[in-house]
N, C-alpha and C. Protein backbone atom coordinates (compact mmCIF):
# COMPACT_ATOMS: atom_id res chain seq x y z
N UNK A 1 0.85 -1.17 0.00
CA UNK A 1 0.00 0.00 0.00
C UNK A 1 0.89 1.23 0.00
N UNK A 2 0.01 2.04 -0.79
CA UNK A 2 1.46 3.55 -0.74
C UNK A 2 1.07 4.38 0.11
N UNK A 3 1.97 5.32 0.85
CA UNK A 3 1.14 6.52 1.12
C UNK A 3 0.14 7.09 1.07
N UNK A 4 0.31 7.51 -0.17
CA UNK A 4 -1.54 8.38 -1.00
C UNK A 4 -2.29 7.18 -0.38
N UNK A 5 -2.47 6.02 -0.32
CA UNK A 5 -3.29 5.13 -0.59
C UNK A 5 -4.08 4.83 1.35
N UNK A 6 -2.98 4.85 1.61
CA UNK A 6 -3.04 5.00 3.17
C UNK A 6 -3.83 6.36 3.89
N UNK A 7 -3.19 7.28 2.77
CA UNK A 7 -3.64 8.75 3.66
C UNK A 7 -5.07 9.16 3.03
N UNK A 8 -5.17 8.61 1.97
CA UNK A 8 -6.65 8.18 1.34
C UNK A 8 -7.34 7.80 1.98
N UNK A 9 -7.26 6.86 2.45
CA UNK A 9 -8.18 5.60 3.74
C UNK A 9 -8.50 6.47 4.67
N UNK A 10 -7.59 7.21 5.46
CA UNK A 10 -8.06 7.93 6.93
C UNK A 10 -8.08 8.68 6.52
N UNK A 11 -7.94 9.73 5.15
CA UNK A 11 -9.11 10.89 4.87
C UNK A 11 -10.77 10.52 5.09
N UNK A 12 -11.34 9.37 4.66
CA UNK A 12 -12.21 8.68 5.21
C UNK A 12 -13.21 8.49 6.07
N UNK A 13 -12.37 8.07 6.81
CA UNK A 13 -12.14 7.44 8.35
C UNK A 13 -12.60 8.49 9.13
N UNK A 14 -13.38 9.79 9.31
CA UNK A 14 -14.22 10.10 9.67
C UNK A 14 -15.92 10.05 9.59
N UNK A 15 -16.18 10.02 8.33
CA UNK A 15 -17.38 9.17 7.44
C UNK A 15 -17.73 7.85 8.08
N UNK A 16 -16.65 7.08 8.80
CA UNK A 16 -17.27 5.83 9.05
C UNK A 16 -17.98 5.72 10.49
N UNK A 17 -18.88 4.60 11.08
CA UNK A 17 -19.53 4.47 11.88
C UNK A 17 -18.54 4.79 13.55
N UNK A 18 -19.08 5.53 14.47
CA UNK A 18 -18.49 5.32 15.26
C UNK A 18 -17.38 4.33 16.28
N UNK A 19 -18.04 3.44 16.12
CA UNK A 19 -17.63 2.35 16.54
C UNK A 19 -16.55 1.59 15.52
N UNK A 20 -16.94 1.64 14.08
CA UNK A 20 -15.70 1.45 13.62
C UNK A 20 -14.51 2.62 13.75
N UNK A 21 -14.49 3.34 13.82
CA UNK A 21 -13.34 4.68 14.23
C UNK A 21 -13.19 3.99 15.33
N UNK A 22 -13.65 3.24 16.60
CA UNK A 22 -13.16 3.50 17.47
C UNK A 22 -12.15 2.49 17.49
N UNK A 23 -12.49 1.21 16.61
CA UNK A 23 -12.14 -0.53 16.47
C UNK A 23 -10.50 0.05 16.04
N UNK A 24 -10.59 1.10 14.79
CA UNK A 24 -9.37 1.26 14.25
C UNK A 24 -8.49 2.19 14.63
N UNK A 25 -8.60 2.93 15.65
CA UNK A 25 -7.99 3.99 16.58
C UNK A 25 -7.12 2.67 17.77
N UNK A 26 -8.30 1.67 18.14
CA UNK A 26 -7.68 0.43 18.96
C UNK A 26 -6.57 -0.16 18.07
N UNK A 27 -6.57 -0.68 17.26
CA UNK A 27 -6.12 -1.44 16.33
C UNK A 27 -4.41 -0.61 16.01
N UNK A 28 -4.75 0.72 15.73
CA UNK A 28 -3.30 1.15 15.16
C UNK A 28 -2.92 2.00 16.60
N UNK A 29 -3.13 1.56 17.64
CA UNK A 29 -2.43 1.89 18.97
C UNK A 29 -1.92 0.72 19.43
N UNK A 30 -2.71 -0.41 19.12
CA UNK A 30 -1.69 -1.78 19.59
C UNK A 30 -0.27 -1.90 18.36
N UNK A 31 -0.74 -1.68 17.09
CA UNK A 31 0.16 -1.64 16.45
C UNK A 31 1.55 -0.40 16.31
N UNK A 32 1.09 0.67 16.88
CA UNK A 32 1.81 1.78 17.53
C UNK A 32 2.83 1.08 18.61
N UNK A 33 2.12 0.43 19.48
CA UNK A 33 2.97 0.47 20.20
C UNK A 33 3.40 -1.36 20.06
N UNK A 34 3.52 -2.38 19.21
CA UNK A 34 4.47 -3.06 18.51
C UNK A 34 5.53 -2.75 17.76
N UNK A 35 5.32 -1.24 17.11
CA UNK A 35 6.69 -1.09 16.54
C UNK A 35 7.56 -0.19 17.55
N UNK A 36 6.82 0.11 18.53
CA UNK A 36 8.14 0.74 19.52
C UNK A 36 8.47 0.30 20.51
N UNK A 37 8.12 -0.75 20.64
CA UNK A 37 8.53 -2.21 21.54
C UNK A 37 7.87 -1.74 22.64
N UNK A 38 7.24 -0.87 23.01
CA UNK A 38 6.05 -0.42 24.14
C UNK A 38 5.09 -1.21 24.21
N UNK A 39 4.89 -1.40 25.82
CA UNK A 39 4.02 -2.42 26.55
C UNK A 39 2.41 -2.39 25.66
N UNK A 40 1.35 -3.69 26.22
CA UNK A 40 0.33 -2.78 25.59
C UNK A 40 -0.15 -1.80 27.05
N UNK A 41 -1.13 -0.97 26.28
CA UNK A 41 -1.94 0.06 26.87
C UNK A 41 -3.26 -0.17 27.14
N UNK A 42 -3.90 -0.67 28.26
CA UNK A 42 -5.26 -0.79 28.66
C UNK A 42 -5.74 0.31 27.86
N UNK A 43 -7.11 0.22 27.01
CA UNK A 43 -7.88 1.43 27.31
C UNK A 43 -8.89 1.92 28.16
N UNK A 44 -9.30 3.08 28.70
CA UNK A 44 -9.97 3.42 29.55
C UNK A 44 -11.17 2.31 30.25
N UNK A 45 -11.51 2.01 28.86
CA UNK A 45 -13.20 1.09 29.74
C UNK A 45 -12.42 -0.28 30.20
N UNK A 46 -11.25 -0.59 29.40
CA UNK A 46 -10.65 -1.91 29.78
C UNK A 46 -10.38 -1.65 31.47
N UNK A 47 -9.46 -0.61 31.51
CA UNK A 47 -8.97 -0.16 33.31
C UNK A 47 -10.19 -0.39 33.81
N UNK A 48 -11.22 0.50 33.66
CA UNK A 48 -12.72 0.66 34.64
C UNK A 48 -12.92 -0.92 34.86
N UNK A 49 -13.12 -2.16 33.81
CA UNK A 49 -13.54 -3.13 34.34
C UNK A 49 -12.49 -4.08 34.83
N UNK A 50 -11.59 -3.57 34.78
CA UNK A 50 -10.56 -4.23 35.53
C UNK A 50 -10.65 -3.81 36.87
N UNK A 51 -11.11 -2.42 37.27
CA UNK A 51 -11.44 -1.93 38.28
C UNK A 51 -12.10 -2.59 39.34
N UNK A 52 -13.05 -3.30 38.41
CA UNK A 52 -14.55 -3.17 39.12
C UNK A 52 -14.77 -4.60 38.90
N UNK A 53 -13.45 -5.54 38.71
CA UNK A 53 -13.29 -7.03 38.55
C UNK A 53 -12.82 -6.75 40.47
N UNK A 54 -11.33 -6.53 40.10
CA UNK A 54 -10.85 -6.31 41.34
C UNK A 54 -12.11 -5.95 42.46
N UNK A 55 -12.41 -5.01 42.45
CA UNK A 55 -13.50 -4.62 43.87
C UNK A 55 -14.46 -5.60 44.41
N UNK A 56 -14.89 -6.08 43.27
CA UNK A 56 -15.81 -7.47 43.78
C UNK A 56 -15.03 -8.63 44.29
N UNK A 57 -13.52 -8.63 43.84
CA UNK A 57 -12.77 -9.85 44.60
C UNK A 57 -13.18 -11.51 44.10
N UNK A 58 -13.41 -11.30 42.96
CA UNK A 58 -14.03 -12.59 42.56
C UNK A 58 -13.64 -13.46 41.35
N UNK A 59 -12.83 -14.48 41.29
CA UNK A 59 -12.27 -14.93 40.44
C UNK A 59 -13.28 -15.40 39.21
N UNK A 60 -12.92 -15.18 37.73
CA UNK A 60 -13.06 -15.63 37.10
C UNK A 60 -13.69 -17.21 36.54
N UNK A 61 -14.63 -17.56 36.25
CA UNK A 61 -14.79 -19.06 35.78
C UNK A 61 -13.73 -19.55 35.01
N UNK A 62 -14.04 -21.23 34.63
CA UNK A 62 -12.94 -21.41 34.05
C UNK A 62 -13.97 -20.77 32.46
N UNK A 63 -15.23 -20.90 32.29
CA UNK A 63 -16.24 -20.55 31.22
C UNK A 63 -15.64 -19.10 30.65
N UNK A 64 -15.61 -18.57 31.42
CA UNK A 64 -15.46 -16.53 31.10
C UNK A 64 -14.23 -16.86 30.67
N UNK A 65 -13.26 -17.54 31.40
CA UNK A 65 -11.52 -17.20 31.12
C UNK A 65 -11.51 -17.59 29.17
N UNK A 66 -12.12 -19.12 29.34
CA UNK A 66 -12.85 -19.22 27.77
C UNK A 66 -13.43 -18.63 26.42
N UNK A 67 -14.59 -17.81 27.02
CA UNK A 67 -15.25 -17.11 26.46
C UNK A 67 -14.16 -15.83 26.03
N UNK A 68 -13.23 -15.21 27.20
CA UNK A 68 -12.15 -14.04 26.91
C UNK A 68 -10.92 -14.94 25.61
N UNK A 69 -11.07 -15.86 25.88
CA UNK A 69 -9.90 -15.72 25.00
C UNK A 69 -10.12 -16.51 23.75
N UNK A 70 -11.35 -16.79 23.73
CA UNK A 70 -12.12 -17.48 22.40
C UNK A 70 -12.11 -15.60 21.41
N UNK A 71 -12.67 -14.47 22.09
CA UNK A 71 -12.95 -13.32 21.99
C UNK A 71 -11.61 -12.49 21.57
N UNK A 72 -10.80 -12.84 21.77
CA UNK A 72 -9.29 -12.10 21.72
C UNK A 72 -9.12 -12.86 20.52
N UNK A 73 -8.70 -13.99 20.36
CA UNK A 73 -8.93 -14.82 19.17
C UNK A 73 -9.95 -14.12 18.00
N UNK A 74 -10.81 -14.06 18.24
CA UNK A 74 -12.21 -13.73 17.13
C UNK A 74 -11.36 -12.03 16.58
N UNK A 75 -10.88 -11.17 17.95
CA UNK A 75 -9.97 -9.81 17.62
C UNK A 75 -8.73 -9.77 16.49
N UNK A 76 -7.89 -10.80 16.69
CA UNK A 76 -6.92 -11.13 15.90
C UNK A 76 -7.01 -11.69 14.59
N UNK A 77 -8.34 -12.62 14.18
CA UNK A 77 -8.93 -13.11 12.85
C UNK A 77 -9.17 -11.54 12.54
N UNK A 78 -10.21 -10.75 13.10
CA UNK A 78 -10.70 -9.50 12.16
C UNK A 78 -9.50 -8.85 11.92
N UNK A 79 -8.30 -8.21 12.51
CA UNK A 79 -7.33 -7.90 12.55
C UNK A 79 -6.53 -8.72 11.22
N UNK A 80 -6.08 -9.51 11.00
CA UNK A 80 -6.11 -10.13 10.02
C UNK A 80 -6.61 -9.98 8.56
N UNK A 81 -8.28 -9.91 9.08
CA UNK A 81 -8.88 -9.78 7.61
C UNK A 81 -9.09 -8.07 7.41
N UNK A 82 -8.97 -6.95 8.36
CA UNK A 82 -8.70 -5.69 8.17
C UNK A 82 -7.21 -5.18 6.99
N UNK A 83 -6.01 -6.14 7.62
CA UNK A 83 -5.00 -6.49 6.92
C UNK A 83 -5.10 -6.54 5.53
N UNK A 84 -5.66 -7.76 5.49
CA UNK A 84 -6.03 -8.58 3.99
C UNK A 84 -6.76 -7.59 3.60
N UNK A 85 -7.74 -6.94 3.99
CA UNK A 85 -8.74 -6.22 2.80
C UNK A 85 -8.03 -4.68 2.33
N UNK A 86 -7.28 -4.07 3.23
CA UNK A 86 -6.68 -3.02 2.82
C UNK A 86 -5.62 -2.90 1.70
N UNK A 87 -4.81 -4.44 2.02
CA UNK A 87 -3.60 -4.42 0.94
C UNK A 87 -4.64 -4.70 -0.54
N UNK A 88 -5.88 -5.24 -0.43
CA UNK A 88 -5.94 -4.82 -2.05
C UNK A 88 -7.24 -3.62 -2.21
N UNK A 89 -6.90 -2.72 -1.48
CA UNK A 89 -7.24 -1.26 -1.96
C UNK A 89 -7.46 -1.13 -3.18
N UNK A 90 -8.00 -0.36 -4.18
CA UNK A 90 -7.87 0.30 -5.40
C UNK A 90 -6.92 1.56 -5.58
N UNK A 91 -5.79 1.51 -6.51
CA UNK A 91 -5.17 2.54 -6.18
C UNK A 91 -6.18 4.15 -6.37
N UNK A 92 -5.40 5.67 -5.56
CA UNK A 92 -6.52 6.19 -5.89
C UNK A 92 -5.94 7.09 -6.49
């Protein structure tokens, strides 16, 4: 992908649904901080329910621990196919 082609895309990238802006703001902050060898970064609602895991004091099922990482999994396929669908862009 070139430049133009890239800076094309997030010219965009306001036009699109909230929630997708928000998927791909996530997406190129984990990847932000893979190329600068920086830890990852909770985001805000992640901290809050990490918060509010902690306060209740209550461990996890083995079901949820499941369900989380069946879900992180399902993150990394779309991640993937976000990948795949961009590299064949139309040039513009």
């Amino acid at each position: 992908m070139t430049k133009d082609q890239v800076e094309a895309v997030l010219a965009r990238v306001p036009t699109w649904p909230e929630g997708r802006q928000q998927e791909l703001a996530e997406l190129a902050l984990e990847i932000e901080a893979k190329i600068s060898g920086a830890g990852y970064g909770a985001m805000p609602d992640e901290l809050a329910a990490i918060d509010e895991g902690l306060a209740e004091e209550e461990a996890a099922s083995k079901e949820e621990v499941k369900t989380a990482i069946a879900s992180s999994r399902g993150m990394m396929v779309n991640e993937l196919r976000l990948k795949s669908s961009l590299v064949r862009l139309p040039l513009v």
